[in-house]
Structures are given as structure tokens and as C-alpha cells.
PDB file of N, CA and C in Angstrom:
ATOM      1  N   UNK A   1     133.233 -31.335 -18.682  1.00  0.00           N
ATOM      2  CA  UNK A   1     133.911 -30.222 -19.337  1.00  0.00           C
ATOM      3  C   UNK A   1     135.423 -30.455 -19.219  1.00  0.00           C
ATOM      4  N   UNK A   2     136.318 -30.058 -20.451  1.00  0.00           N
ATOM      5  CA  UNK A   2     137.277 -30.206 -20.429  1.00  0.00           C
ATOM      6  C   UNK A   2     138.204 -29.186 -19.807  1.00  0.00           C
ATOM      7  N   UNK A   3     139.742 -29.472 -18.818  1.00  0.00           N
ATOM      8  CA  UNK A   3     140.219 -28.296 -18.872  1.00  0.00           C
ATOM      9  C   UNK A   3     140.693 -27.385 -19.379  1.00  0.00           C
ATOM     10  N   UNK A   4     140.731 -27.261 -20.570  1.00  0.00           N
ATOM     11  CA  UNK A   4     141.294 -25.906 -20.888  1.00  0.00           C
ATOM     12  C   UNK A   4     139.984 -25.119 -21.079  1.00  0.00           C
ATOM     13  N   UNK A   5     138.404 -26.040 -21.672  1.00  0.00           N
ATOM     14  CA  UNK A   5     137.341 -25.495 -21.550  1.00  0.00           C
ATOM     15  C   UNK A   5     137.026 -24.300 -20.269  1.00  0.00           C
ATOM     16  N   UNK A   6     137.080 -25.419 -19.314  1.00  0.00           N
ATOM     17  CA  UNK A   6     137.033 -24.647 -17.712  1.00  0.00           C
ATOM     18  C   UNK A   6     138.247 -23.486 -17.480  1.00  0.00           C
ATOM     19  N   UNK A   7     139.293 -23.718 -18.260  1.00  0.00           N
ATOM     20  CA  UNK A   7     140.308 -22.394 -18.089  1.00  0.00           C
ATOM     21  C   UNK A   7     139.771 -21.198 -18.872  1.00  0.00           C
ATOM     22  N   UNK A   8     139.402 -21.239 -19.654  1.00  0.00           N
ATOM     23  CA  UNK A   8     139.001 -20.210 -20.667  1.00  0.00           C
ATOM     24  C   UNK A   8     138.073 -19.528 -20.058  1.00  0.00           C
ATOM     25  N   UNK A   9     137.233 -20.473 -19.377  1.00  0.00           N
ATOM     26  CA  UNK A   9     135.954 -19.952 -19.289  1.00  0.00           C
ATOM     27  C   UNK A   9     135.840 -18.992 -17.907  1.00  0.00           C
ATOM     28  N   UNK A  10     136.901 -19.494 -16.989  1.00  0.00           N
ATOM     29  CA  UNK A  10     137.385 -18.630 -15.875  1.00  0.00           C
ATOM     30  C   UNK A  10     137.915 -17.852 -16.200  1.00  0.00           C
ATOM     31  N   UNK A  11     139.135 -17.558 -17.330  1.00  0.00           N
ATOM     32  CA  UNK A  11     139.720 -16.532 -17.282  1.00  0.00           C
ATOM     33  C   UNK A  11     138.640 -15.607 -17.719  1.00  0.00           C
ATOM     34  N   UNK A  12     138.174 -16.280 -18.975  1.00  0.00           N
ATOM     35  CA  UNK A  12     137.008 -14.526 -19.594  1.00  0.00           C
ATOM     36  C   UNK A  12     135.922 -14.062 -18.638  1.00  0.00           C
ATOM     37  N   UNK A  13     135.332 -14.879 -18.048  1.00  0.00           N
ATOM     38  CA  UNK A  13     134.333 -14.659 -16.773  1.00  0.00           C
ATOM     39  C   UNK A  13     135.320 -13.487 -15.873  1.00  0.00           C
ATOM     40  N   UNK A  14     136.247 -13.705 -15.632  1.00  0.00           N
ATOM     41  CA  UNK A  14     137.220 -13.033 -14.456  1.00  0.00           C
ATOM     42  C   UNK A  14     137.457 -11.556 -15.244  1.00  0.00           C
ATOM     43  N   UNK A  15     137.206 -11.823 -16.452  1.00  0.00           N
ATOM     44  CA  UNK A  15     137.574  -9.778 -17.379  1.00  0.00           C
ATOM     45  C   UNK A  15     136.767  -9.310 -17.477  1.00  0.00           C
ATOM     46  N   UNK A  16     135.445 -10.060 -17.628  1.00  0.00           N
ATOM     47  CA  UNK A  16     134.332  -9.134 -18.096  1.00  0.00           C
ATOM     48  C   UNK A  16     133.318  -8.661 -16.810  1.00  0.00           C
ATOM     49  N   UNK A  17     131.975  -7.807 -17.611  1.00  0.00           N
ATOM     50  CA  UNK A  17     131.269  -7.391 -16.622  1.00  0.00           C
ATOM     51  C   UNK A  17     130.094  -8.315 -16.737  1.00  0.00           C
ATOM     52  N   UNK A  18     130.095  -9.015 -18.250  1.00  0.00           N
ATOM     53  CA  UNK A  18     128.833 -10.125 -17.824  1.00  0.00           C
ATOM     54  C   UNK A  18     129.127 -11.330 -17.895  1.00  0.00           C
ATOM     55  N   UNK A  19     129.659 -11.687 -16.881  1.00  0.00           N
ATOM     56  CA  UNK A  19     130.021 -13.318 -16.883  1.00  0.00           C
ATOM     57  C   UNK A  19     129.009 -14.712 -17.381  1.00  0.00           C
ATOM     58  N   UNK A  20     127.702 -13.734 -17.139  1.00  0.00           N
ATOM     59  CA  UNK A  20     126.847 -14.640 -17.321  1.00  0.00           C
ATOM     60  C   UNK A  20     126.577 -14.921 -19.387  1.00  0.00           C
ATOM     61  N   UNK A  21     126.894 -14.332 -19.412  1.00  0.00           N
ATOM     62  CA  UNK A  21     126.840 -13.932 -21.238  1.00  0.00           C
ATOM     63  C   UNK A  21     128.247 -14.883 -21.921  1.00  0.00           C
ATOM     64  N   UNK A  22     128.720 -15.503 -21.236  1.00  0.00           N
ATOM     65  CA  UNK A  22     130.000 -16.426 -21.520  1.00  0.00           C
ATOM     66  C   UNK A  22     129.628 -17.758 -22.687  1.00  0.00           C
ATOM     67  N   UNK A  23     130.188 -18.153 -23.427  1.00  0.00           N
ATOM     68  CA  UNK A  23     129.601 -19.318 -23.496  1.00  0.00           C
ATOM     69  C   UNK A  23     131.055 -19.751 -24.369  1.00  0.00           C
ATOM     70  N   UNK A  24     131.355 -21.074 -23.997  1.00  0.00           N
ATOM     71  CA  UNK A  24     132.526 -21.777 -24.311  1.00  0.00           C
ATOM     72  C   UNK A  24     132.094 -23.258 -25.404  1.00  0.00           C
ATOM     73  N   UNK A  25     132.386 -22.935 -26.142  1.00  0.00           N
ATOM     74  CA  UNK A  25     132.154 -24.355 -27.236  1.00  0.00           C
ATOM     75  C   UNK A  25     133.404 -24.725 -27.968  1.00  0.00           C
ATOM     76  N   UNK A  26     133.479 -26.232 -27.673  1.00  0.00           N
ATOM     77  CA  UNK A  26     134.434 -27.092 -27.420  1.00  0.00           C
ATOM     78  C   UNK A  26     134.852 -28.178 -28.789  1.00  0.00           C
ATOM     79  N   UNK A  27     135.255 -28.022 -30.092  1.00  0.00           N
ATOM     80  CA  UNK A  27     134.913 -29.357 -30.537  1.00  0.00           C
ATOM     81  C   UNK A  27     136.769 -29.252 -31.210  1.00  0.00           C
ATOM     82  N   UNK A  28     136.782 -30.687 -31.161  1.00  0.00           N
ATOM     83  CA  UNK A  28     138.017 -31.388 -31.210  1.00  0.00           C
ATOM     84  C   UNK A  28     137.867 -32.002 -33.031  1.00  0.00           C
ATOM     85  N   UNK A  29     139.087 -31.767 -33.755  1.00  0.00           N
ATOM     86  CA  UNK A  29     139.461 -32.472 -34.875  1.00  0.00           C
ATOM     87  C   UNK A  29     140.588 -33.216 -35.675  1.00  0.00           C
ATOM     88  N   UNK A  30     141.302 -33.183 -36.280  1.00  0.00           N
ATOM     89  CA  UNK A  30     142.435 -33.609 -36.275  1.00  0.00           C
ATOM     90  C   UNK A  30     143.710 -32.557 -36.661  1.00  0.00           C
ATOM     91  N   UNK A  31     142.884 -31.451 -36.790  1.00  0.00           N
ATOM     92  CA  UNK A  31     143.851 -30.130 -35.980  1.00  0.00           C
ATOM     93  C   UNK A  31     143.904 -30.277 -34.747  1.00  0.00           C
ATOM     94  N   UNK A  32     143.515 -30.515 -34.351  1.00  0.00           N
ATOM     95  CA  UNK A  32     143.387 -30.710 -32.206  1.00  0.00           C
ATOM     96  C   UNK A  32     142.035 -29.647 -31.888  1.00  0.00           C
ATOM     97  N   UNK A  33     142.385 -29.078 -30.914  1.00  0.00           N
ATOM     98  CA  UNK A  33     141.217 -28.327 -30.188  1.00  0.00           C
ATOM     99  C   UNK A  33     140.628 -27.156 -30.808  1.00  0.00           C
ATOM    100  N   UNK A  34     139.875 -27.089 -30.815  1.00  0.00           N
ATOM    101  CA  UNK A  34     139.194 -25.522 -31.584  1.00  0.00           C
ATOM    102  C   UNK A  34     138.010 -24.420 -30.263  1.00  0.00           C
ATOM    103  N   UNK A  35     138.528 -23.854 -29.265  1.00  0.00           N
ATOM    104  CA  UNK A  35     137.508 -23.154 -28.450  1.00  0.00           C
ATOM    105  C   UNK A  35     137.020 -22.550 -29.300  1.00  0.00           C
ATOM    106  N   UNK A  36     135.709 -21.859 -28.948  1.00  0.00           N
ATOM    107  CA  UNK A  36     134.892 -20.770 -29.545  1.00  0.00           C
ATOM    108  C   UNK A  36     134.642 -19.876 -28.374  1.00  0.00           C
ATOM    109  N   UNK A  37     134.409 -18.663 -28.001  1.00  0.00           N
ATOM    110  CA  UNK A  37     134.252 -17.614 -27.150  1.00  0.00           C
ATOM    111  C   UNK A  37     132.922 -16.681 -27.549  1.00  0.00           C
ATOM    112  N   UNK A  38     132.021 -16.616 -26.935  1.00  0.00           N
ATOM    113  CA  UNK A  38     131.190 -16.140 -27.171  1.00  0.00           C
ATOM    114  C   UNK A  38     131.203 -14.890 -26.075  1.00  0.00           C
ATOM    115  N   UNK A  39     130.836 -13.675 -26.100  1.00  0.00           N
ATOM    116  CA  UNK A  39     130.943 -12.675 -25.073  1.00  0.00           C
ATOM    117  C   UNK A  39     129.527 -11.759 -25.597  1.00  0.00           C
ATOM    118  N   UNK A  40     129.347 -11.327 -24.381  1.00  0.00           N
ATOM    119  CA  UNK A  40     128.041  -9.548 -24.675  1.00  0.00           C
ATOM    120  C   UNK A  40     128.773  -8.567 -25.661  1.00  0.00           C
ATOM    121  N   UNK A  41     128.629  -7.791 -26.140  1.00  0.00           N
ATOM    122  CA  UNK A  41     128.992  -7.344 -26.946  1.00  0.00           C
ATOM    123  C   UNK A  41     129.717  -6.166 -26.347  1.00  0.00           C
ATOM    124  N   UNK A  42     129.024  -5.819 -24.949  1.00  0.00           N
ATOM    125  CA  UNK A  42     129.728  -4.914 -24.326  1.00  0.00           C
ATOM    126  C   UNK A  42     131.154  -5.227 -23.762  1.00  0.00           C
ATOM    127  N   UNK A  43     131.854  -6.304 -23.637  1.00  0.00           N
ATOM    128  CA  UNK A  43     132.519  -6.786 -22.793  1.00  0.00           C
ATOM    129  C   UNK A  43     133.698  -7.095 -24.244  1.00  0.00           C
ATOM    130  N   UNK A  44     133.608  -7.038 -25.684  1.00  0.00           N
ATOM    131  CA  UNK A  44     133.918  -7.734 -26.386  1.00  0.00           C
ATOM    132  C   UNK A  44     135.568  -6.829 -26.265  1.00  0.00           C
ATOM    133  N   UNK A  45     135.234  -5.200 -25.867  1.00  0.00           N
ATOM    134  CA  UNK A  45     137.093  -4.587 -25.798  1.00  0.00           C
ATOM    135  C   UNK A  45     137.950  -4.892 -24.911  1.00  0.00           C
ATOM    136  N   UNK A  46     137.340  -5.534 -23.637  1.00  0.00           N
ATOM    137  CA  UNK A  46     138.230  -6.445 -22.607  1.00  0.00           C
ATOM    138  C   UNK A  46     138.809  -7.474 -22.427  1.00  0.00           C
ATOM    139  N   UNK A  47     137.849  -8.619 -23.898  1.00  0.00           N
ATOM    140  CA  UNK A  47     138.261  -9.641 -23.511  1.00  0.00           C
ATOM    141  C   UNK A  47     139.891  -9.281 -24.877  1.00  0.00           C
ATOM    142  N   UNK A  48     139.571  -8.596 -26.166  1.00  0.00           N
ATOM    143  CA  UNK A  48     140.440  -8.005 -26.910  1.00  0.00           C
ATOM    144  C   UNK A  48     142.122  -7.328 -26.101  1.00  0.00           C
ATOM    145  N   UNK A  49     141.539  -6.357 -25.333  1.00  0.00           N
ATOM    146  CA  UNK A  49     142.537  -5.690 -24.825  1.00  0.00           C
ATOM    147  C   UNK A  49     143.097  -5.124 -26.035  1.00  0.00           C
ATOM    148  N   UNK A  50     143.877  -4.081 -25.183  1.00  0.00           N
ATOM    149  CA  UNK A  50     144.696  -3.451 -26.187  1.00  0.00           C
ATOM    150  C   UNK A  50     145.306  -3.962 -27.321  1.00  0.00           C
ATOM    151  N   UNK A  51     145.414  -3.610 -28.385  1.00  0.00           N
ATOM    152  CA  UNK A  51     146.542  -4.260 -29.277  1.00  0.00           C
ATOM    153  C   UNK A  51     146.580  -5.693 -29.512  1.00  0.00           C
ATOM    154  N   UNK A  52     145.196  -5.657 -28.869  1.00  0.00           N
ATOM    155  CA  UNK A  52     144.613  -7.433 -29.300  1.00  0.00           C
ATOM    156  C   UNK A  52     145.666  -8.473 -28.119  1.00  0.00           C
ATOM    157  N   UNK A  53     145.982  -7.617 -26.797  1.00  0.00           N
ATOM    158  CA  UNK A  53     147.445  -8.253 -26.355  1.00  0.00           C
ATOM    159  C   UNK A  53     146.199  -9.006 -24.985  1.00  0.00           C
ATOM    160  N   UNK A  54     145.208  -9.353 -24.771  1.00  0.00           N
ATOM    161  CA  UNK A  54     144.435  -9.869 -23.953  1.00  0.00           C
ATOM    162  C   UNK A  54     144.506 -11.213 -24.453  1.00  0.00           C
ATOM    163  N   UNK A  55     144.108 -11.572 -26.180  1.00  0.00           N
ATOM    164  CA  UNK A  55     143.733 -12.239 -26.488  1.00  0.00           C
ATOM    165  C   UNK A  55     144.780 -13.111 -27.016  1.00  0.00           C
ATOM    166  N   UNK A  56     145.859 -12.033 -27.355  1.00  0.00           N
ATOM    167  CA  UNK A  56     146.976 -13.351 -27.487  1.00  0.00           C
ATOM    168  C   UNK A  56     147.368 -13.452 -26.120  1.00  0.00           C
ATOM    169  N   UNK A  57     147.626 -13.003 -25.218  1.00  0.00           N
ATOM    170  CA  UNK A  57     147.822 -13.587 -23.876  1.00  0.00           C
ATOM    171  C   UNK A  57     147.002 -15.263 -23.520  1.00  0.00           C
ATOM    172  N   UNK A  58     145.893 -14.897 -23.576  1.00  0.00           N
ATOM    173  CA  UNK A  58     144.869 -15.793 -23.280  1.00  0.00           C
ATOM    174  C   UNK A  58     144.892 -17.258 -24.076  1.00  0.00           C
ATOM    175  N   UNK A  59     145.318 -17.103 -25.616  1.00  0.00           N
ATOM    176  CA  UNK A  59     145.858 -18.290 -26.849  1.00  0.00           C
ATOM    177  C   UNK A  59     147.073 -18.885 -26.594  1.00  0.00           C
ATOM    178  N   UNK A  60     147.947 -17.551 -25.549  1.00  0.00           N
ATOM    179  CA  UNK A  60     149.484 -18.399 -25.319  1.00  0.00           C
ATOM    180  C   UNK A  60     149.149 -19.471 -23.784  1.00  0.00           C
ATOM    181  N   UNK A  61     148.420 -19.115 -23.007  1.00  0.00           N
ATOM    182  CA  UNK A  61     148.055 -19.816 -22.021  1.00  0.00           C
ATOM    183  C   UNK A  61     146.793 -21.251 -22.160  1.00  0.00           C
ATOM    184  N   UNK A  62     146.171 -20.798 -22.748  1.00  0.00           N
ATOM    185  CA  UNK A  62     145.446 -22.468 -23.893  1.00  0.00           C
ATOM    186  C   UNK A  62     146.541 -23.243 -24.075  1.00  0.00           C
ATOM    187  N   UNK A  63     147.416 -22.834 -24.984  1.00  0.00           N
ATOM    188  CA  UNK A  63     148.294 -23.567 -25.865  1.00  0.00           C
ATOM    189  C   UNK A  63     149.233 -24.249 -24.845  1.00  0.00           C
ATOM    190  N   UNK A  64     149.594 -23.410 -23.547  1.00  0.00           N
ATOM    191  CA  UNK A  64     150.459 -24.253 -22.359  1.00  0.00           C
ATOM    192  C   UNK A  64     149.406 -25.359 -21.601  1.00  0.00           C
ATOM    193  N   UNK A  65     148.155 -24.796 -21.643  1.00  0.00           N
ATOM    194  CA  UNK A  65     147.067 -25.921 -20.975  1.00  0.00           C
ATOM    195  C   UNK A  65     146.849 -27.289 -21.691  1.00  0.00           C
ATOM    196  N   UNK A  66     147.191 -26.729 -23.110  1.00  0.00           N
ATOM    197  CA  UNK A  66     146.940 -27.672 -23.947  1.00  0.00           C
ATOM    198  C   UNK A  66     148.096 -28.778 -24.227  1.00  0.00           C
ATOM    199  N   UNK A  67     149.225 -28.658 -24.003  1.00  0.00           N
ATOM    200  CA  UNK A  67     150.852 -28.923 -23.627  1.00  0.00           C
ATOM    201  C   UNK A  67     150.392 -30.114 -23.048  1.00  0.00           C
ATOM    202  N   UNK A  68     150.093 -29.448 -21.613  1.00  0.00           N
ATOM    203  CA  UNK A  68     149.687 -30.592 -20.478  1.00  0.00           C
ATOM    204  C   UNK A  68     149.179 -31.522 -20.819  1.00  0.00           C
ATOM    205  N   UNK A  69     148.141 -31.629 -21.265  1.00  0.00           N
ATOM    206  CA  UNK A  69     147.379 -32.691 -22.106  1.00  0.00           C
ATOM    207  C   UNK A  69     147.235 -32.992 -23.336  1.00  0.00           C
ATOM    208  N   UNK A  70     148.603 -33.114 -24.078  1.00  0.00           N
ATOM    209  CA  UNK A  70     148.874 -33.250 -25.125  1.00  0.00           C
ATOM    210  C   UNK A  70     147.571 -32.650 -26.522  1.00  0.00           C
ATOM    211  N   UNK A  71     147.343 -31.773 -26.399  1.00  0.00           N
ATOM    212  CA  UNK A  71     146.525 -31.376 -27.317  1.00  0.00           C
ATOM    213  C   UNK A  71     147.470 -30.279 -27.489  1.00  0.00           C
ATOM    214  N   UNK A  72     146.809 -29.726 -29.190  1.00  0.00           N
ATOM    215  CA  UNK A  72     146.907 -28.285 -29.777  1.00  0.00           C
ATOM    216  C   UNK A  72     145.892 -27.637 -29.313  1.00  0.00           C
ATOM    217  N   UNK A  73     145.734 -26.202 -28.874  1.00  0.00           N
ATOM    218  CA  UNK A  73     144.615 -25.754 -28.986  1.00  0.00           C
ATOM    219  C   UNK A  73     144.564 -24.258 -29.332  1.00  0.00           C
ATOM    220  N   UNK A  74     143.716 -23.764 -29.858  1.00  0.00           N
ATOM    221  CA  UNK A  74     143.495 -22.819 -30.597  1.00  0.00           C
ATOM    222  C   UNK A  74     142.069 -22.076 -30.047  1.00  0.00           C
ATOM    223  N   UNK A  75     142.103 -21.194 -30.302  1.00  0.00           N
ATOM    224  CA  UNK A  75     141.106 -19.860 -29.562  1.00  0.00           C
ATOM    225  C   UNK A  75     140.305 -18.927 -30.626  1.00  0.00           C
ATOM    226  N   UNK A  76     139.630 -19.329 -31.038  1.00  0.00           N
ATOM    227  CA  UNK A  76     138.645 -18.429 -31.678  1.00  0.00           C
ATOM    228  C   UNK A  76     137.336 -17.330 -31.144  1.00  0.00           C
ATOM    229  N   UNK A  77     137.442 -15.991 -31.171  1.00  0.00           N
ATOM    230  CA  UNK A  77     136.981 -15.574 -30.551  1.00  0.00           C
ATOM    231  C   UNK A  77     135.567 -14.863 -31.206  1.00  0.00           C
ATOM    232  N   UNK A  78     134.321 -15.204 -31.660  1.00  0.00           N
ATOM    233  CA  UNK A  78     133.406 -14.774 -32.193  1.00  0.00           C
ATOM    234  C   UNK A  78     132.772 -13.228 -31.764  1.00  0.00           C
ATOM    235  N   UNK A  79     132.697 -12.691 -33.222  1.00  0.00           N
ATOM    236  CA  UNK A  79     132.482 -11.135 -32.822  1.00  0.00           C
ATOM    237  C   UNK A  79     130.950 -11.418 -33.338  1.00  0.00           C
ATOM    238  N   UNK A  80     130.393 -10.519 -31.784  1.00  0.00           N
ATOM    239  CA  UNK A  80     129.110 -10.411 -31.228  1.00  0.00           C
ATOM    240  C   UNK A  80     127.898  -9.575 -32.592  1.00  0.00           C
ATOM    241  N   UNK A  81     127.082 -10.295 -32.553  1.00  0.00           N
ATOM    242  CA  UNK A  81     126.127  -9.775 -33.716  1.00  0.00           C
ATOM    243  C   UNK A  81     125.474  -8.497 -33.423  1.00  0.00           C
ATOM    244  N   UNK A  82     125.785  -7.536 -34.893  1.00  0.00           N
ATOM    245  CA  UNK A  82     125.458  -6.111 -34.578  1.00  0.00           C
ATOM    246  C   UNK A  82     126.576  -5.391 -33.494  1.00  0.00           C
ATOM    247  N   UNK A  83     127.964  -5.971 -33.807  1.00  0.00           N
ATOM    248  CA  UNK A  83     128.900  -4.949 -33.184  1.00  0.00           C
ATOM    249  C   UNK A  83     129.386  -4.486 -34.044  1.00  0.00           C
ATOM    250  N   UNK A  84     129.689  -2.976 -33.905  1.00  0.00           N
ATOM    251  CA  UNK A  84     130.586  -2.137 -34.920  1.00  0.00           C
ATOM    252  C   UNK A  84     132.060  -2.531 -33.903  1.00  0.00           C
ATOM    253  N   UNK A  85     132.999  -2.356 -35.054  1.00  0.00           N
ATOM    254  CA  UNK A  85     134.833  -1.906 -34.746  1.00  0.00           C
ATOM    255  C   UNK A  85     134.750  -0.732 -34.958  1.00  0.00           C
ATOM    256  N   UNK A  86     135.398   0.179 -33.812  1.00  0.00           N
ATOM    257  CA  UNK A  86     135.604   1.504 -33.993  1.00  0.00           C
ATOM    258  C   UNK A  86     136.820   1.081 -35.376  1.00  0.00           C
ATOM    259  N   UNK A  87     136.755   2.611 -36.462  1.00  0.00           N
ATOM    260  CA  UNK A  87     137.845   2.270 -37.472  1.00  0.00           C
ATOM    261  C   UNK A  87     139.016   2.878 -37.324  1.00  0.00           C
ATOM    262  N   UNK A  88     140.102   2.616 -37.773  1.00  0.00           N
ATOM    263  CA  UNK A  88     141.440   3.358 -37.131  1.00  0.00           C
ATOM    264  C   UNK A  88     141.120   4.834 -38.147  1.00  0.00           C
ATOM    265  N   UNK A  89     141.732   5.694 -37.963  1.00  0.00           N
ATOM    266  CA  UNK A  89     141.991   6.986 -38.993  1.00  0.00           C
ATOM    267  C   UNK A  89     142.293   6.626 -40.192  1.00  0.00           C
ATOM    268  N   UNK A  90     143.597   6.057 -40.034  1.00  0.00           N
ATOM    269  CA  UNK A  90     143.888   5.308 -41.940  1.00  0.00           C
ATOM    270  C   UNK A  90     142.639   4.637 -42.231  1.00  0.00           C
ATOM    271  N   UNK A  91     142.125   3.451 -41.770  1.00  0.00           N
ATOM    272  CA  UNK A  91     141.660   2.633 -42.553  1.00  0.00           C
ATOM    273  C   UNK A  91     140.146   3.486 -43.185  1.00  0.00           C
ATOM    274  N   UNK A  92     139.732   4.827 -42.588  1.00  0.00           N
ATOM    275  CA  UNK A  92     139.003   5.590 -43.375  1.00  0.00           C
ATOM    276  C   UNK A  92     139.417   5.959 -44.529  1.00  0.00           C
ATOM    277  N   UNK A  93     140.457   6.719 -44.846  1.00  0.00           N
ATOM    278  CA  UNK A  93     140.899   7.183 -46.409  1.00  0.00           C
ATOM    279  C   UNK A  93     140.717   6.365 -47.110  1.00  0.00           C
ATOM    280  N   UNK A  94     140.557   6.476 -48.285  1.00  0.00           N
ATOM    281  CA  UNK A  94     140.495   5.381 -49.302  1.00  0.00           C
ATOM    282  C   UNK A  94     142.817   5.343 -50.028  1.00  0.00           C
ATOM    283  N   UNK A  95     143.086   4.517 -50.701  1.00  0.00           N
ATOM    284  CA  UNK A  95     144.346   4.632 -50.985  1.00  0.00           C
ATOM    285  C   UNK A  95     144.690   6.023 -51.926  1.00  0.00           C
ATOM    286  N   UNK A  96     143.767   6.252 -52.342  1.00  0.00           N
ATOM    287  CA  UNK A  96     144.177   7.301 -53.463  1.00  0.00           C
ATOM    288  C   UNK A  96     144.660   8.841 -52.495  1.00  0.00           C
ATOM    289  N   UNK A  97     143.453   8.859 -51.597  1.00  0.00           N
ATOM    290  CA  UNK A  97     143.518   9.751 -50.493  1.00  0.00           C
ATOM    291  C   UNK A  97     145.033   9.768 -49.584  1.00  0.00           C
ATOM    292  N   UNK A  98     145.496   8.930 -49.509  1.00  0.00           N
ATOM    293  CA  UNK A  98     146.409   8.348 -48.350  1.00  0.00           C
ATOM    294  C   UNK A  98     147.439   8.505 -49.112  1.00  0.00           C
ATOM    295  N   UNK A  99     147.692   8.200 -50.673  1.00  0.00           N
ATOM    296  CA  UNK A  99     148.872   8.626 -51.582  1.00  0.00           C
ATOM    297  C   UNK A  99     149.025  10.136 -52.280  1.00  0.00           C
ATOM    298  N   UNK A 100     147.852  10.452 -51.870  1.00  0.00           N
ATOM    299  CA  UNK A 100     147.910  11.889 -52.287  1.00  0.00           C
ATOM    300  C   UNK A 100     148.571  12.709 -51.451  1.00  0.00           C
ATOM    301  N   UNK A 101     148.262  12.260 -50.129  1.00  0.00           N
ATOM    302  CA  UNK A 101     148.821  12.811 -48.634  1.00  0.00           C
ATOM    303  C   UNK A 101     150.639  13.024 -49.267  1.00  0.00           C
ATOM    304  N   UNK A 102     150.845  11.752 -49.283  1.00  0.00           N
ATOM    305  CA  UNK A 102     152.117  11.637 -49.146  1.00  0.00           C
ATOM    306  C   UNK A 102     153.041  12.381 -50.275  1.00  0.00           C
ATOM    307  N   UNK A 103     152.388  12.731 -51.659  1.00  0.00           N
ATOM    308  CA  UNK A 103     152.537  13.018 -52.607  1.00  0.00           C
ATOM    309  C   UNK A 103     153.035  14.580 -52.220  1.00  0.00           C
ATOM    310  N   UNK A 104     152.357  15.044 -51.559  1.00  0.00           N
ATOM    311  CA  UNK A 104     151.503  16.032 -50.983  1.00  0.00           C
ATOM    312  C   UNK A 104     152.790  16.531 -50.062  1.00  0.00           C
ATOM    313  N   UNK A 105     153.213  15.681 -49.411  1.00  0.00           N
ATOM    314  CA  UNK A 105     154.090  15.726 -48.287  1.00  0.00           C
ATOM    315  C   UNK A 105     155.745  15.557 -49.035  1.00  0.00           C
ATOM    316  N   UNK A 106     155.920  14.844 -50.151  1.00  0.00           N
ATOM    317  CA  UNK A 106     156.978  15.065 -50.479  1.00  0.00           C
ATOM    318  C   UNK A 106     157.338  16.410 -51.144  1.00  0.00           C
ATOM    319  N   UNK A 107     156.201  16.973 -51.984  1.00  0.00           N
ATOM    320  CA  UNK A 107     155.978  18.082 -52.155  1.00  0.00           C
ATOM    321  C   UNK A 107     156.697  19.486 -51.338  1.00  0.00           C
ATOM    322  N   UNK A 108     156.191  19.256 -50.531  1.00  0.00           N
ATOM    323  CA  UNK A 108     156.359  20.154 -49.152  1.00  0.00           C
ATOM    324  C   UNK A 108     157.891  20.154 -48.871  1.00  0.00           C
ATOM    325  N   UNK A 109     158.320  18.699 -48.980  1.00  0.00           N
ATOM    326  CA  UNK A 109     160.037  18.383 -48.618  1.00  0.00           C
ATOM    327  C   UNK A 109     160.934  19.211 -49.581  1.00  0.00           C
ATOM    328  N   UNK A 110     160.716  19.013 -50.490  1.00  0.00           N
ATOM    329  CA  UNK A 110     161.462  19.675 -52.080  1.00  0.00           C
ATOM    330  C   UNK A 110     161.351  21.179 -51.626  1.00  0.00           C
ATOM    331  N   UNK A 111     160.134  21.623 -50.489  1.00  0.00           N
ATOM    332  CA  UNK A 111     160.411  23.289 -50.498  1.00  0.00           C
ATOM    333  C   UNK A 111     161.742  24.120 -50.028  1.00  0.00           C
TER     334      UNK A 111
END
């Protein structure tokens, strides 16, 4: 196993609650490195973190592992089969809804 393989695979093991549900796949091209991340589905908002700031954390520290040993490497993180994304508030409205708001709201300004 390669190291940044073995880094990855410690760091996400070290966030989650099922370490055992990990799985790290490794293949190299003439982009350079490509990880894959496999996680439980329960574990999938930790390894994310907030504001997605886990996971770029985790891509900026590859990319220094990858330094070391002259590779690129890159972090792909596979979303778990049969997971919903909670949806933000906006991305429910449809646009017409969301311009009506505002329509709506300039409306209100002119009072």
C-alpha cells in the first residue's frame, strides 16, 4: 500500500464511527493519483464536515503527501448508495418561486 493510500485511510478511520466500512482504492494515470473513499453511509457528514471544510482539509493534506513523492493527488469521495443530501431551503423553490420572492420584496421597498 501506498503512502498517501495509508494516510487517507488513517485519517478517515480516525473521524468516523465505522472504521471498519473504510475502503481506499488507489489507481494511478497520467493525471497522477486518483484515491477513491468509500464510507457507511452513516459516517458520510463527518468525513464531509461542515461546509465540505473536512474534505478539503483532507485533499490539501494528500496533495502535501503527494509533494513528497512527487505525485499529484486527488481525492474523490464516493456518495454511499441510497443516501439522501439533506436539501438547503433555496435549493427547494423552484426559480420562478425564488423571483417572485424578490419581486415581492422589492415591492414592499417602494412602500
Amino acid at each position: 500500500m501506498e503512502k498517501d493510500q495509508e494516510f487517507l485511510e488513517l485519517v478517515a478511520k480516525s473521524l468516523v464511527d465505522n472504521p471498519q466500512d473504510i475502503k481506499v482504492k488507489r489507481v494511478v494515470d497520467e493525471m497522477g493519483v486518483l484515491l477513491t473513499l468509500d464510507v457507511n453511509p452513516a459516517d458520510m457528514g463527518k468525513i464531509i464536515g461542515r461546509s465540505g471544510n473536512t474534505a478539503k482539509a483532507m485533499r490539501t493534506l494528500l496533495r502535501v503527501v503527494g509533494m513528497k513523492h512527487n505525485a499529484r493527488v486527488n481525492l474523490k469521495i464516493n456518495e454511499p448508495e441510497g443516501s439522501t443530501r439533506p436539501m438547503s431551503p433555496m435549493s427547494s423553490m423552484s426559480p420562478q418561486s425564488a423571483s417572485k420572492t424578490v419581486d415581492e420584496a422589492m415591492q414592499d421597498l417602494k412602500l
